[in-house]
PDB file of N, CA and C in Angstrom:
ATOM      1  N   UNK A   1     128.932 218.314  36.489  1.00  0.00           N
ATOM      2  CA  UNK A   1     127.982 217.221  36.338  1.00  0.00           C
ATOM      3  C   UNK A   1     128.770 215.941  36.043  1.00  0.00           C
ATOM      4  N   UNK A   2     128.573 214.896  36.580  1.00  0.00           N
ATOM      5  CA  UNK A   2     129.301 213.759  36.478  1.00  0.00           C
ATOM      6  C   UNK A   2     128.670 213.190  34.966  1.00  0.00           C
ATOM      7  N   UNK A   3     129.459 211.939  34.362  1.00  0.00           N
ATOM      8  CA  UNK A   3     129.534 211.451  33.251  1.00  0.00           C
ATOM      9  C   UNK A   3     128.237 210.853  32.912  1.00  0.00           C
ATOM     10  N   UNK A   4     127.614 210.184  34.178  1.00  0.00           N
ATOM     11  CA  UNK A   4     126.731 209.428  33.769  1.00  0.00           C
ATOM     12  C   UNK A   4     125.734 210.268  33.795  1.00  0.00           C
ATOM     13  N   UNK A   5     125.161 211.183  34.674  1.00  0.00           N
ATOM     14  CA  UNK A   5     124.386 212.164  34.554  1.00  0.00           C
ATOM     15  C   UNK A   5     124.491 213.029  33.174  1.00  0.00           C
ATOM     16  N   UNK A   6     125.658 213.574  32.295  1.00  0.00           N
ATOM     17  CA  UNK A   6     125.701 213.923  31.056  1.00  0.00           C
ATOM     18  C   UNK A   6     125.697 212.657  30.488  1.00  0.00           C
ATOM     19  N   UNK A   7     125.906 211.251  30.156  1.00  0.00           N
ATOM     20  CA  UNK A   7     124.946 210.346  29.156  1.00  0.00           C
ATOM     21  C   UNK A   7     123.034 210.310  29.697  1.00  0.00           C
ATOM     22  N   UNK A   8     123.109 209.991  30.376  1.00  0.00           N
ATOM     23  CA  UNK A   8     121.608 210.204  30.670  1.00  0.00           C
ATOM     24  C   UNK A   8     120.938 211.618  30.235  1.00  0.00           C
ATOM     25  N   UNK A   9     121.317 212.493  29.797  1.00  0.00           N
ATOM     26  CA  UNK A   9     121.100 213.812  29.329  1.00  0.00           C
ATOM     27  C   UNK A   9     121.007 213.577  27.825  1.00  0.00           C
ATOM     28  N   UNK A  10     121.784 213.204  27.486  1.00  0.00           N
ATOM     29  CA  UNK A  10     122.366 212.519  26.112  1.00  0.00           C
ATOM     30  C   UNK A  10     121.305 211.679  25.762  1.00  0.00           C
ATOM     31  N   UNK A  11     120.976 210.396  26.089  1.00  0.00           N
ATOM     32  CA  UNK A  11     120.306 209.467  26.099  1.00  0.00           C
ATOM     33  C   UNK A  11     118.486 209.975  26.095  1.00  0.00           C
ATOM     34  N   UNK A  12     117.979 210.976  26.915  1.00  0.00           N
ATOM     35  CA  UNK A  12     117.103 211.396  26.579  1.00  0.00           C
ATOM     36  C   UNK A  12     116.473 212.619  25.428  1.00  0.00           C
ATOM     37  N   UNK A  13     117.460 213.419  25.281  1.00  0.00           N
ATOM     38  CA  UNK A  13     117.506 213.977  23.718  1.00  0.00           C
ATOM     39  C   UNK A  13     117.831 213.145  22.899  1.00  0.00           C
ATOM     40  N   UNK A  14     118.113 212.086  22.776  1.00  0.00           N
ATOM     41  CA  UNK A  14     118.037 211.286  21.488  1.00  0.00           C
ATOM     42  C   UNK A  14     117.083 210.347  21.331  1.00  0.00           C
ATOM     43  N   UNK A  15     116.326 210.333  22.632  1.00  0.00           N
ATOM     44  CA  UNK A  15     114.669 209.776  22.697  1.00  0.00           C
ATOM     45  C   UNK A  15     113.848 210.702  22.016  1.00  0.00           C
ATOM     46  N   UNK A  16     114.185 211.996  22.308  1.00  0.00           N
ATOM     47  CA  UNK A  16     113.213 212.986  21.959  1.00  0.00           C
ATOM     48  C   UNK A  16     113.207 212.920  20.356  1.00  0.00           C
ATOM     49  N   UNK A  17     114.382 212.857  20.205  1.00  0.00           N
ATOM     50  CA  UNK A  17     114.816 213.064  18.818  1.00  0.00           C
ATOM     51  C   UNK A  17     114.393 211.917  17.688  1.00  0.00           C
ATOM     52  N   UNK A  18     114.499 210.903  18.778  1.00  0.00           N
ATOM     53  CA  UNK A  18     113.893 209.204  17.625  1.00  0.00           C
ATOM     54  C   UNK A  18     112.568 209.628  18.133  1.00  0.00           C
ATOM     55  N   UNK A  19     111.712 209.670  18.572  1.00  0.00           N
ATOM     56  CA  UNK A  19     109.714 210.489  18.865  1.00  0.00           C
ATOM     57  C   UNK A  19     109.916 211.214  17.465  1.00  0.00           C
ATOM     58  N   UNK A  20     110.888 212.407  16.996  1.00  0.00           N
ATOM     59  CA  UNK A  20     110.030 213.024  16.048  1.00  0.00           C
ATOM     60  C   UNK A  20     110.607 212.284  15.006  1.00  0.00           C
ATOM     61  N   UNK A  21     111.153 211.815  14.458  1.00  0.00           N
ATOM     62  CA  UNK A  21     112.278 211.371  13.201  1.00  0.00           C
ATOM     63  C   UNK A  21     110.654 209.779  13.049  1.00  0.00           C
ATOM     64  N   UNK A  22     110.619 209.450  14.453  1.00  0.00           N
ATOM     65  CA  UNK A  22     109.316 208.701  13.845  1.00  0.00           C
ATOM     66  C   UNK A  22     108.068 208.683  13.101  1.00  0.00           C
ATOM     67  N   UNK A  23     107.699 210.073  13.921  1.00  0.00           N
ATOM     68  CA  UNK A  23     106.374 211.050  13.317  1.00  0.00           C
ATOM     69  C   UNK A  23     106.692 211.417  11.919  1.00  0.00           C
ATOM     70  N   UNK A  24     108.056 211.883  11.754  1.00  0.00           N
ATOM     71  CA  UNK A  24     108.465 212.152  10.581  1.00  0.00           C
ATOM     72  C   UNK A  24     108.245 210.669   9.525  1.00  0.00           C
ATOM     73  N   UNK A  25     109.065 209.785   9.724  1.00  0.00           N
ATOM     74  CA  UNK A  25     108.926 208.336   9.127  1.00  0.00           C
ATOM     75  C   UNK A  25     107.361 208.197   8.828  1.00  0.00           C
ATOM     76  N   UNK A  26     106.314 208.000   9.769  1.00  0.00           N
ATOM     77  CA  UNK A  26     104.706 207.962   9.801  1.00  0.00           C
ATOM     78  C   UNK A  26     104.372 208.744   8.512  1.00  0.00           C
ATOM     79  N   UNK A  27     103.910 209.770   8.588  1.00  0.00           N
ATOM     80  CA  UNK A  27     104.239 211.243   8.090  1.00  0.00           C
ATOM     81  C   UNK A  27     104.334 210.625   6.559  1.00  0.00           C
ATOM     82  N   UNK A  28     105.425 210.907   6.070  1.00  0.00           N
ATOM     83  CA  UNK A  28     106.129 209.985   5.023  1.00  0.00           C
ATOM     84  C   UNK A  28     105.956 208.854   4.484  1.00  0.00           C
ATOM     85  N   UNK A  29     105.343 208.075   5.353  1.00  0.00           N
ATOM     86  CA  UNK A  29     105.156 206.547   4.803  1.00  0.00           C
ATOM     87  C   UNK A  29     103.227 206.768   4.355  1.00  0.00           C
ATOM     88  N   UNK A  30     102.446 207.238   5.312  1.00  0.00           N
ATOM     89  CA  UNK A  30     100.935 208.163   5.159  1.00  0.00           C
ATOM     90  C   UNK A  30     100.560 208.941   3.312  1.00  0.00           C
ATOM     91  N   UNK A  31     102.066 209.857   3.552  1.00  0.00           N
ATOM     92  CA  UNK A  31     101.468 210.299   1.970  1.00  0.00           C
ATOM     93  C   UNK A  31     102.510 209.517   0.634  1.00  0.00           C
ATOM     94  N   UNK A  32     102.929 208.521   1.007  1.00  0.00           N
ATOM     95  CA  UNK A  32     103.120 208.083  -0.170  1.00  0.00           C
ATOM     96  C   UNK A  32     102.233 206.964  -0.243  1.00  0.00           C
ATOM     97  N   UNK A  33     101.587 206.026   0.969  1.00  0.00           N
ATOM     98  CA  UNK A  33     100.251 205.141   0.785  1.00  0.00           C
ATOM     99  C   UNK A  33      99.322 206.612   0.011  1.00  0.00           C
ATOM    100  N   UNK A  34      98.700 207.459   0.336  1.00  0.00           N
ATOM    101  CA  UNK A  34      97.787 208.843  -0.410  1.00  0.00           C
ATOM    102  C   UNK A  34      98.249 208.612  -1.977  1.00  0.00           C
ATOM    103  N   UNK A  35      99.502 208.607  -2.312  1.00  0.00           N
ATOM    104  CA  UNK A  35      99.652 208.562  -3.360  1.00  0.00           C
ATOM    105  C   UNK A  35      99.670 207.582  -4.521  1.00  0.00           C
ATOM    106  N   UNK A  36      99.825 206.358  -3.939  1.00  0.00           N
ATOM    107  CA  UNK A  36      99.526 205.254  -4.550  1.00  0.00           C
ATOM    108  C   UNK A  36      98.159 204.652  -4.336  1.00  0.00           C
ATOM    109  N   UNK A  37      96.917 205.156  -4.396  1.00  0.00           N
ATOM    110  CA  UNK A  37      95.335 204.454  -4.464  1.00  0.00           C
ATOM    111  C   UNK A  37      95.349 203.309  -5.060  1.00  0.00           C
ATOM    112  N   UNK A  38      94.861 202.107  -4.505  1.00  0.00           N
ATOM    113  CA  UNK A  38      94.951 200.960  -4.997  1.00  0.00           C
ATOM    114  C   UNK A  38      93.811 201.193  -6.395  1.00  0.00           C
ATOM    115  N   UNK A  39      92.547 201.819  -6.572  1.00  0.00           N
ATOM    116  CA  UNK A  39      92.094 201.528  -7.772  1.00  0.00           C
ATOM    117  C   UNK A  39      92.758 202.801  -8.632  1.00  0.00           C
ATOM    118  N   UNK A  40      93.459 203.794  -8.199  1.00  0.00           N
ATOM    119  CA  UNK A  40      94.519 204.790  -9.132  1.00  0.00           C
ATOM    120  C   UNK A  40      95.030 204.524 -10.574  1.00  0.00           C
ATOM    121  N   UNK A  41      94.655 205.275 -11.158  1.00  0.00           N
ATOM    122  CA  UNK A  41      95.472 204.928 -12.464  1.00  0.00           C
ATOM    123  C   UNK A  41      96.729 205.656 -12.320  1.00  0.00           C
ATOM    124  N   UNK A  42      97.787 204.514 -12.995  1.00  0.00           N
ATOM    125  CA  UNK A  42      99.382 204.655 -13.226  1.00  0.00           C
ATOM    126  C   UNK A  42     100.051 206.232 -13.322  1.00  0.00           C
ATOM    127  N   UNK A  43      99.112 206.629 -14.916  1.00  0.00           N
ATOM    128  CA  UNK A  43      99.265 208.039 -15.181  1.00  0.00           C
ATOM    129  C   UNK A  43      98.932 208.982 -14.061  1.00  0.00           C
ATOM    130  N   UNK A  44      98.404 209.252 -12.942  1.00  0.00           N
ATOM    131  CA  UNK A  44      98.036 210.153 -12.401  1.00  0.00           C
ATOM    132  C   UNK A  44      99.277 210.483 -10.722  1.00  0.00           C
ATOM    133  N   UNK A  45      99.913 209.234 -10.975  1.00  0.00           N
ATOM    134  CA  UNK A  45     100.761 209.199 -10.096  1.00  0.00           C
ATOM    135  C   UNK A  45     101.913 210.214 -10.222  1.00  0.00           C
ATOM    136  N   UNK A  46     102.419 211.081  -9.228  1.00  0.00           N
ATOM    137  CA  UNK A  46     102.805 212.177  -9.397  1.00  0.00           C
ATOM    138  C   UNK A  46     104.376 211.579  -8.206  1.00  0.00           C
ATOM    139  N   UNK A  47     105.072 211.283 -10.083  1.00  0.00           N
ATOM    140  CA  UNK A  47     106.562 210.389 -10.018  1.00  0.00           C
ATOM    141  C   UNK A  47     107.414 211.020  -8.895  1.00  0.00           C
ATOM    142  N   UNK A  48     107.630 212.767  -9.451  1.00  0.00           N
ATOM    143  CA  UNK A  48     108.540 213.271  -8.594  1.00  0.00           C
ATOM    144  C   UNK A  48     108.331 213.562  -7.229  1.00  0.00           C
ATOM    145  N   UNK A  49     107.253 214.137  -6.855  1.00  0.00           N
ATOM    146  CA  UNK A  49     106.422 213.971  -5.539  1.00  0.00           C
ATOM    147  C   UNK A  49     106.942 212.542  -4.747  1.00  0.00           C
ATOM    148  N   UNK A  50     106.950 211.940  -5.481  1.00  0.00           N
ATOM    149  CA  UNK A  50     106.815 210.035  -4.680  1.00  0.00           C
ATOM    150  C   UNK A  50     108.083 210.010  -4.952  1.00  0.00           C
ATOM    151  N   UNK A  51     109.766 210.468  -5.854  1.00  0.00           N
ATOM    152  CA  UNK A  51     110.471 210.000  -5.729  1.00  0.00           C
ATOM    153  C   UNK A  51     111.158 211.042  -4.278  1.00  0.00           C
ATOM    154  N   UNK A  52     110.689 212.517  -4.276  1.00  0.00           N
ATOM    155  CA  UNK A  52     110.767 212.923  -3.049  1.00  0.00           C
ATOM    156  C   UNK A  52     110.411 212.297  -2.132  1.00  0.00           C
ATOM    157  N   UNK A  53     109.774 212.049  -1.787  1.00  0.00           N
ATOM    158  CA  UNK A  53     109.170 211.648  -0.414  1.00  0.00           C
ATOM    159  C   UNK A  53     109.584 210.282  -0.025  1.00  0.00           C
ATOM    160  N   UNK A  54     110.164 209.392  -1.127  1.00  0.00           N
ATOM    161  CA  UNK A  54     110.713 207.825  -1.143  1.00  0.00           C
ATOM    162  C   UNK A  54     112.531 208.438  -0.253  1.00  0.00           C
ATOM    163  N   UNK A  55     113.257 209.365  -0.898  1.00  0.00           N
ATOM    164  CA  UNK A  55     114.127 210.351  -0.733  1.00  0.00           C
ATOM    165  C   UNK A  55     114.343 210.614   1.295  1.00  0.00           C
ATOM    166  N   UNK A  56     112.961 211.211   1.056  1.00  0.00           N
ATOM    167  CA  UNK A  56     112.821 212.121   2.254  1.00  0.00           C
ATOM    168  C   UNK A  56     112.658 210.404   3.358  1.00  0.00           C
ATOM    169  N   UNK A  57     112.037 209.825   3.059  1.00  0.00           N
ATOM    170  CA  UNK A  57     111.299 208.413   4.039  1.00  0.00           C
ATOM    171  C   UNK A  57     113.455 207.788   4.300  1.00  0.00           C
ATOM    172  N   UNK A  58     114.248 207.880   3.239  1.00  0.00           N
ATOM    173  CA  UNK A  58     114.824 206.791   3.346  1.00  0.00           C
ATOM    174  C   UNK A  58     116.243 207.467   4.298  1.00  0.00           C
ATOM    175  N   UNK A  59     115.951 208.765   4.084  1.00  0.00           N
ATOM    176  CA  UNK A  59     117.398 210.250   4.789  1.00  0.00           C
ATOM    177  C   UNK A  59     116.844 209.855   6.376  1.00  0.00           C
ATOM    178  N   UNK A  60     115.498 209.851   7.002  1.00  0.00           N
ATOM    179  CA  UNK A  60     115.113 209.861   8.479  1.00  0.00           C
ATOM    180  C   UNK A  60     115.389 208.513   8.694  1.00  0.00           C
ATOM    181  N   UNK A  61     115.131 207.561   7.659  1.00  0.00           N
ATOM    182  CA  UNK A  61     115.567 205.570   8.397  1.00  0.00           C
ATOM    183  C   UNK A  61     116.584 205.594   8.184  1.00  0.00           C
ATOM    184  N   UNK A  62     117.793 206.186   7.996  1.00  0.00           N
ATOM    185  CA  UNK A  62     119.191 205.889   7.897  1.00  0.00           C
ATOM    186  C   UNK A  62     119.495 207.062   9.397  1.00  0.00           C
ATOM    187  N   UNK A  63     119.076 208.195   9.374  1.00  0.00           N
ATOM    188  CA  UNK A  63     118.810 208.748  10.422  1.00  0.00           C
ATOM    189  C   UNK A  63     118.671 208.675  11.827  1.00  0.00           C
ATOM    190  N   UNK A  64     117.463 207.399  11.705  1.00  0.00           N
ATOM    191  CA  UNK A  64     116.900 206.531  13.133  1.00  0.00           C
ATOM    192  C   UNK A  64     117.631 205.803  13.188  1.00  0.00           C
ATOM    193  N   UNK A  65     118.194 204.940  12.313  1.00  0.00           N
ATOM    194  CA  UNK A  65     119.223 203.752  13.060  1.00  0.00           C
ATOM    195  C   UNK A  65     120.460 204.728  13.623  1.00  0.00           C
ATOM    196  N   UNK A  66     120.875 205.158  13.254  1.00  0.00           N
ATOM    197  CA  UNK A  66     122.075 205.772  14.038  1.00  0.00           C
ATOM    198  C   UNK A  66     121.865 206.459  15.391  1.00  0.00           C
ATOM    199  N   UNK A  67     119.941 207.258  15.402  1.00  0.00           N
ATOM    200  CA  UNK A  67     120.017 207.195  16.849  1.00  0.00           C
ATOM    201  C   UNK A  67     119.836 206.203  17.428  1.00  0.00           C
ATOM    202  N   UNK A  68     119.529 205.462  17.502  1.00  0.00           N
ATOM    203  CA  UNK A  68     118.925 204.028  18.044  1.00  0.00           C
ATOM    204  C   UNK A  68     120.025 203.462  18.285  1.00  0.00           C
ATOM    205  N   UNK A  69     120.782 203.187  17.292  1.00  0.00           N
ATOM    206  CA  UNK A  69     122.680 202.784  18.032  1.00  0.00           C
ATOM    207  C   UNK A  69     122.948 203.483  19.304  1.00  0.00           C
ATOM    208  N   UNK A  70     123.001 205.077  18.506  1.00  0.00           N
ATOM    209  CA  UNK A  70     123.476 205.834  20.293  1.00  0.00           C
ATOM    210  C   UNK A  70     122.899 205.775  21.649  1.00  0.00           C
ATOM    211  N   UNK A  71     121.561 205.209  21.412  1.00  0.00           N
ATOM    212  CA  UNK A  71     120.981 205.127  22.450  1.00  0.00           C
ATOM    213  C   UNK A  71     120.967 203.767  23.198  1.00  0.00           C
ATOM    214  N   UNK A  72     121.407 202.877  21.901  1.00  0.00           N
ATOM    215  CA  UNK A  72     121.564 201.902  22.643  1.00  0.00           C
ATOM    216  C   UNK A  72     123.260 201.449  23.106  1.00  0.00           C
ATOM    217  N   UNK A  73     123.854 202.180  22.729  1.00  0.00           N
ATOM    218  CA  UNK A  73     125.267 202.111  23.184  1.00  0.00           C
ATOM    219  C   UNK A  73     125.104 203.192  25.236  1.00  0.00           C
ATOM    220  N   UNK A  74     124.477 204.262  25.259  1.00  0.00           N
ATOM    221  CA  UNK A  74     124.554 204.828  25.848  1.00  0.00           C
ATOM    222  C   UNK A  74     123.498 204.322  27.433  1.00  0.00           C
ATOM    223  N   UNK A  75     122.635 203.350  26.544  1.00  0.00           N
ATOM    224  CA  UNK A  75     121.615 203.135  27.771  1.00  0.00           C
ATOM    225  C   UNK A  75     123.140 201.420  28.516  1.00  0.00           C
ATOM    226  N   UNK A  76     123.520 200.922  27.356  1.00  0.00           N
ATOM    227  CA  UNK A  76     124.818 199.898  27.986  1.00  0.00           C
ATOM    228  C   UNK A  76     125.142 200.584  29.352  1.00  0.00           C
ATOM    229  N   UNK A  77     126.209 201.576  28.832  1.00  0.00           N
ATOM    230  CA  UNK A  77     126.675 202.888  29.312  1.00  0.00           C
ATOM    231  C   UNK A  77     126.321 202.652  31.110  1.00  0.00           C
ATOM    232  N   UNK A  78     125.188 203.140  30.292  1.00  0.00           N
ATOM    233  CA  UNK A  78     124.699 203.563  32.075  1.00  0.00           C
ATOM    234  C   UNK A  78     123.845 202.140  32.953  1.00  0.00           C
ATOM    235  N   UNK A  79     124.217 201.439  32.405  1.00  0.00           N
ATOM    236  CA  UNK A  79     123.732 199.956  33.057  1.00  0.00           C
ATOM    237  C   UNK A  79     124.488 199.959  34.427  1.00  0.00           C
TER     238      UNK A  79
END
């Protein structure tokens, strides 16, 4: 298989891959709005839950930029 045909291979598994890492991000950003109710009282906020999920939200956006580099180095690539 020639080079550009394996980046273009490349380039679309890491589409696939930024689709779920997004859903994931959504996902994540969904239940920590759930967890903060604007008329909520302070006390009921469930710290470790929200410092997970602040955790979990910030591992997939450090995540996505790096695919998003590769993809955008790779779509250059194949210009």
């Amino acid at each position: 298989m020639s080079e550009r045909n394996e980046n273009w291979g490349r380039r679309e598994s890491l589409r696939r891959i930024e689709k779920t890492l997004l859903a994931e991000i959504r996902s994540h950003r969904e239940s920590i709005r759930a967890l903060l109710p604007i008329g909520g009282e302070v006390q009921d906020i469930d710290g470790e839950y929200l410092f997970s999920l602040a955790v979990g939200l910030n591992d997939r956006l450090v995540e996505l930029r790096g695919v998003e580099q590769k993809i955008a180095i790779l779509s250059r690539e194949l210009e």
